[in-house]
C-alpha atoms as a PDB file:
ATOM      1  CA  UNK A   1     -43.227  22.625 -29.384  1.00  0.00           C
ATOM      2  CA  UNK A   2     -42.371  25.420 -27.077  1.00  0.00           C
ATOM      3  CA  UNK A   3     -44.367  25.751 -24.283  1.00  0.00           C
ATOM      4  CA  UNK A   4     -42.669  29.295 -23.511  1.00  0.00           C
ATOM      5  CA  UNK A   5     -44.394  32.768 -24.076  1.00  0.00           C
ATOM      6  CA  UNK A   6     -42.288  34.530 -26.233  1.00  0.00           C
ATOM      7  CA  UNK A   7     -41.526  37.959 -24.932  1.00  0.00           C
ATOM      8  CA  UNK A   8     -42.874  40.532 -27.206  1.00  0.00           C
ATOM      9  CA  UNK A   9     -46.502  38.879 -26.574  1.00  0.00           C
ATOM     10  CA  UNK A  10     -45.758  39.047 -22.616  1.00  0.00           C
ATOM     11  CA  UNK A  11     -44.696  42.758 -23.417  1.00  0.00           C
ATOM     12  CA  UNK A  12     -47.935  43.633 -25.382  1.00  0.00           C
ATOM     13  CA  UNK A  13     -50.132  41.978 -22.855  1.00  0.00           C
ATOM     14  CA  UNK A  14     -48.562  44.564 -19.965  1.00  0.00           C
ATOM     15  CA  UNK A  15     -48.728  47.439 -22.140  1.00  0.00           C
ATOM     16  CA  UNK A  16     -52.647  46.802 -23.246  1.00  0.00           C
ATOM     17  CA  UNK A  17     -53.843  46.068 -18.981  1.00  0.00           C
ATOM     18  CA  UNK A  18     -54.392  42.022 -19.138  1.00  0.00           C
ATOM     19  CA  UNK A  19     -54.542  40.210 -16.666  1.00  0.00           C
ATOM     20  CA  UNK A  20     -53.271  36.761 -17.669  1.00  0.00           C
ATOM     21  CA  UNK A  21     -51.434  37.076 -20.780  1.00  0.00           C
ATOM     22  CA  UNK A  22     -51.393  32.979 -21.134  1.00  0.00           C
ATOM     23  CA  UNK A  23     -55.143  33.306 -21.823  1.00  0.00           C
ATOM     24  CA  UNK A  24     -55.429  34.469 -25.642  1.00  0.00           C
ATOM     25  CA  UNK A  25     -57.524  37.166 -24.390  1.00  0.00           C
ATOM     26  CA  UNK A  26     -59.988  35.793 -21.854  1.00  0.00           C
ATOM     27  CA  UNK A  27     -58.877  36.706 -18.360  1.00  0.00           C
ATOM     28  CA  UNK A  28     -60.475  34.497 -15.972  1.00  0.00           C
ATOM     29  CA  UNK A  29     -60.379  34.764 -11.878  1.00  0.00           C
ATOM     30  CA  UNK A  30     -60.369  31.915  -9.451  1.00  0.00           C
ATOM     31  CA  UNK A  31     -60.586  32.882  -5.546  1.00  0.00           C
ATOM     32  CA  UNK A  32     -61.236  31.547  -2.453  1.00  0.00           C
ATOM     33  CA  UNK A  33     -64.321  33.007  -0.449  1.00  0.00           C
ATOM     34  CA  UNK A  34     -63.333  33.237   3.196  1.00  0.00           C
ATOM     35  CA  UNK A  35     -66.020  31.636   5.701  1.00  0.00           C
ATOM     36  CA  UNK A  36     -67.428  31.699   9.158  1.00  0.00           C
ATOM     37  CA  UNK A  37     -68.803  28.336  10.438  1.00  0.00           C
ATOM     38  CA  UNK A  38     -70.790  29.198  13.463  1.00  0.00           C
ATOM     39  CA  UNK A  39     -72.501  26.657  15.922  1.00  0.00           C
ATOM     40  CA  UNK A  40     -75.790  27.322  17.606  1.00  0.00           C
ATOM     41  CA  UNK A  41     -77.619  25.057  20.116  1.00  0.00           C
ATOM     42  CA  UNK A  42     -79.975  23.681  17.114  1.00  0.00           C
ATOM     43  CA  UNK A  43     -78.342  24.445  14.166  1.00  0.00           C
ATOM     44  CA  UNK A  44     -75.194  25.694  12.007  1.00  0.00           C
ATOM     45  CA  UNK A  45     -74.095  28.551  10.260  1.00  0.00           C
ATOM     46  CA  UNK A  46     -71.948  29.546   7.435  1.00  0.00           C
ATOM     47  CA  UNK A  47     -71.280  32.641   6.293  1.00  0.00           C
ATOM     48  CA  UNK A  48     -69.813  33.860   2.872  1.00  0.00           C
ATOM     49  CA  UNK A  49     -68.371  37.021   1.534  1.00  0.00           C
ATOM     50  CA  UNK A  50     -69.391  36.702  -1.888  1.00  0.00           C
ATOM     51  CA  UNK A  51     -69.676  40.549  -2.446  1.00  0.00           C
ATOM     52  CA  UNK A  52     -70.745  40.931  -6.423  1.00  0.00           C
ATOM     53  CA  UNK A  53     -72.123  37.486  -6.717  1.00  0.00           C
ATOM     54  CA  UNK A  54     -76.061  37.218  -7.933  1.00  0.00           C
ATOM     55  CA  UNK A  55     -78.300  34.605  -6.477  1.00  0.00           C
ATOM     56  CA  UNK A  56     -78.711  32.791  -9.622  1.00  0.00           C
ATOM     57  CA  UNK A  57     -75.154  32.775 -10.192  1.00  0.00           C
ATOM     58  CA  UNK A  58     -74.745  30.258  -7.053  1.00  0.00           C
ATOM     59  CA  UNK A  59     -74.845  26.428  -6.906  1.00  0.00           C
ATOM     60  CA  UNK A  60     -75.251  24.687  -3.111  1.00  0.00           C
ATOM     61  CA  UNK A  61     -75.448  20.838  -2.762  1.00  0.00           C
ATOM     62  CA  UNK A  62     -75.592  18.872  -0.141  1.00  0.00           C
ATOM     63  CA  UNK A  63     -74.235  14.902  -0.121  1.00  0.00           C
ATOM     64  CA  UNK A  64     -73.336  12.397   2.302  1.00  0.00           C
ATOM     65  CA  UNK A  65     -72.401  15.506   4.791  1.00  0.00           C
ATOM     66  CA  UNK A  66     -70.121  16.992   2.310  1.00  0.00           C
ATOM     67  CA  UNK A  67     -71.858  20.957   1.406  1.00  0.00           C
ATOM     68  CA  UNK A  68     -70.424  22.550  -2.025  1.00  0.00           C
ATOM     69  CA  UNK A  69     -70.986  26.296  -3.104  1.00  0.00           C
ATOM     70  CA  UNK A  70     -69.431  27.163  -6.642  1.00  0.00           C
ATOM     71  CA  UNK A  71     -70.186  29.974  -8.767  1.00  0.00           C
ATOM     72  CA  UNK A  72     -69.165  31.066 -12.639  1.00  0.00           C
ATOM     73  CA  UNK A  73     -69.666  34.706 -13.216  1.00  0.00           C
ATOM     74  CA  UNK A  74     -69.536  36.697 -16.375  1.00  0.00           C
ATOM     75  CA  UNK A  75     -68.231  39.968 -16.148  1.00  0.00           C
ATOM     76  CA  UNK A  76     -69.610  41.925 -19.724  1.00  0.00           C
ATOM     77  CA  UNK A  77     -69.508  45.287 -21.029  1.00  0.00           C
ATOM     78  CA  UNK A  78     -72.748  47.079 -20.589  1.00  0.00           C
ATOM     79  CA  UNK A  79     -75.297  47.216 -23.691  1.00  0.00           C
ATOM     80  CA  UNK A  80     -73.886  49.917 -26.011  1.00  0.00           C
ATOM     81  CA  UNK A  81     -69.973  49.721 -24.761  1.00  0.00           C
ATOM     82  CA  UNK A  82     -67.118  47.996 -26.081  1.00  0.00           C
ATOM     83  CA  UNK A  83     -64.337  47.081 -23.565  1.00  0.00           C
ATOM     84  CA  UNK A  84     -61.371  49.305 -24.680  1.00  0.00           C
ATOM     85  CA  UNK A  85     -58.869  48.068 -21.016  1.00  0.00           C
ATOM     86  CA  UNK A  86     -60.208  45.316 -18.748  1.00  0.00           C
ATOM     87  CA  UNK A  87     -58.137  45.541 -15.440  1.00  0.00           C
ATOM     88  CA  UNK A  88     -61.343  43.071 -14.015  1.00  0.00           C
ATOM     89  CA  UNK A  89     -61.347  39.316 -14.972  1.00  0.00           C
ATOM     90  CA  UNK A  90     -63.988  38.769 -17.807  1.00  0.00           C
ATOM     91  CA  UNK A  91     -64.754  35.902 -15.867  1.00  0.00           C
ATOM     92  CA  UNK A  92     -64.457  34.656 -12.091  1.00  0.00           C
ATOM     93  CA  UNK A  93     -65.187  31.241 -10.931  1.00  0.00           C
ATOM     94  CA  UNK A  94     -65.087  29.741  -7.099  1.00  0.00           C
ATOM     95  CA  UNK A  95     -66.022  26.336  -5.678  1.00  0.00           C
ATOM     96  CA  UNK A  96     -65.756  25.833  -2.183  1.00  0.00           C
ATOM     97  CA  UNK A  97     -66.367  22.423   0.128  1.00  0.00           C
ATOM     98  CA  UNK A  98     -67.021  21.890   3.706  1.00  0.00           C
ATOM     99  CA  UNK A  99     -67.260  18.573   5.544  1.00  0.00           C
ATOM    100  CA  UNK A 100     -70.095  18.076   8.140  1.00  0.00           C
ATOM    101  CA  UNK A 101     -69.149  16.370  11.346  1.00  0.00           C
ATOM    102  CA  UNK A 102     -72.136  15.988  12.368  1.00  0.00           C
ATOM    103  CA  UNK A 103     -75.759  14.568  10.378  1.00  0.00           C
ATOM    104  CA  UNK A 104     -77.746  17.772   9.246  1.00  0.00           C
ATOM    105  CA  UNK A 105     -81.610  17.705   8.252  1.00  0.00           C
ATOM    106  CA  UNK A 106     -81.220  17.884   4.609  1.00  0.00           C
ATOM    107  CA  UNK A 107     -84.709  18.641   3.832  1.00  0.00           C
ATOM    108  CA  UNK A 108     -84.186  21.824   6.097  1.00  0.00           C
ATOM    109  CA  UNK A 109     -80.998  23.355   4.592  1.00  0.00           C
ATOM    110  CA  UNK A 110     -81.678  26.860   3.557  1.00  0.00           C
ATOM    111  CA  UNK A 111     -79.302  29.407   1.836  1.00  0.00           C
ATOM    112  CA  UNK A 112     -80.013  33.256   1.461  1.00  0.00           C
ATOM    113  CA  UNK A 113     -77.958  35.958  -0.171  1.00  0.00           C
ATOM    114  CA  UNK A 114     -78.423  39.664   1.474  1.00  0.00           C
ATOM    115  CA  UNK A 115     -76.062  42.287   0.777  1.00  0.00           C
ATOM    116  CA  UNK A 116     -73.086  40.384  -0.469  1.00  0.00           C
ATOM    117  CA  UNK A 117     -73.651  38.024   2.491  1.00  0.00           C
ATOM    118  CA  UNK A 118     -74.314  34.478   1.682  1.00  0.00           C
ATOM    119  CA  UNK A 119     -75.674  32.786   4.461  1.00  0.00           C
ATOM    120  CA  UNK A 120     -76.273  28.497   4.743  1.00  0.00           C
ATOM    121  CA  UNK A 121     -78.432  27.399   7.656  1.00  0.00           C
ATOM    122  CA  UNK A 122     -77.783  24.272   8.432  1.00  0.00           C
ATOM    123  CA  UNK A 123     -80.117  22.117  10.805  1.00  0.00           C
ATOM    124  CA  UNK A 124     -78.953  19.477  12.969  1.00  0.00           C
ATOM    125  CA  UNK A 125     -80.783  16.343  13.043  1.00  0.00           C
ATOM    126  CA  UNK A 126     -82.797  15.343  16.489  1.00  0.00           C
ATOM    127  CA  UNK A 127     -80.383  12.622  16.770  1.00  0.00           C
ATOM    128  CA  UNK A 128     -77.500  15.019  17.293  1.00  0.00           C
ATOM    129  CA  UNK A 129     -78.735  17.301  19.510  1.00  0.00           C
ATOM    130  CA  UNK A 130     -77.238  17.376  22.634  1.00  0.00           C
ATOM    131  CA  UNK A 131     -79.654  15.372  25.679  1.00  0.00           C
ATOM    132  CA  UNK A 132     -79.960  15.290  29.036  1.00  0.00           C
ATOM    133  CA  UNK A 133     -79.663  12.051  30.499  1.00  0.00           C
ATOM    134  CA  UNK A 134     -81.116  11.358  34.006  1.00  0.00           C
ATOM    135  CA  UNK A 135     -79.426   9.150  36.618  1.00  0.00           C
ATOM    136  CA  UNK A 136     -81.611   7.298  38.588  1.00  0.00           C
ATOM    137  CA  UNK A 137     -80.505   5.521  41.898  1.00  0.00           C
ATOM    138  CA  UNK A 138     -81.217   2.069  42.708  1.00  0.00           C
ATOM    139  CA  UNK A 139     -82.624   0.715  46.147  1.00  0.00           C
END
């Protein structure tokens, strides 16, 4: 079997606007959101650019200090058209990971989405929170 695309389909694929033309049709996007990890006295952030991306569309867990985000989005026509070009993926996907260093309160992990902005609050736990440790003298 020959697992080469023969020419004239690589040719029509260019001429008609696809994206992938080793995709019989269904062009499909995989990035990379960038991040900001931010550290506050109490708590982390991380911040997403996911600019597109509906709430419903997004997946968060938490395990074992390991956080995931991954989406799947479906890009359609609107009701009534018929895609004549796509030049846009017909569908996008994304998975990211981060690895905790330190133990966060799981039970008070919160995520938001504003503006193309996903933001992941992440508390730490008591136990890693920085204390002050008195030194007391001996007589």
């Amino acid at each position: 079997m020959n697992n080469l695309i023969p020419v004239s389909r690589m040719l029509t694929a260019a001429l008609n606007g696809e994206l992938d033309p080793w995709s019989d049709g269904e062009a499909m996007t995989r990035w990379t959101p960038r991040a900001d990890i931010l550290e506050g006295e109490k708590d982390y952030l991380i911040m997403m650019d996911l600019p597109g991306v509906k709430r419903e569309d997004l997946e968060i867990n938490l395990e074992k200090q390991n956080l995931w985000v991954a989406t799947r989005q479906e890009n359609e026509a609107p009701e009534g058209y018929k895609t004549l070009r796509r030049e846009r993926a017909s569908r996008s996907t994304f998975s990211r990971s981060f690895k905790l260093g330190v133990t966060v309160a799981e039970d008070k992990v919160s995520a938001k989405l504003e503006q193309g902005v996903l933001t992941i609050r992440l508390p730490k736990t008591e136990q890693s929170l920085p204390r002050k440790i008195e030194v007391v003298q001996e007589d």
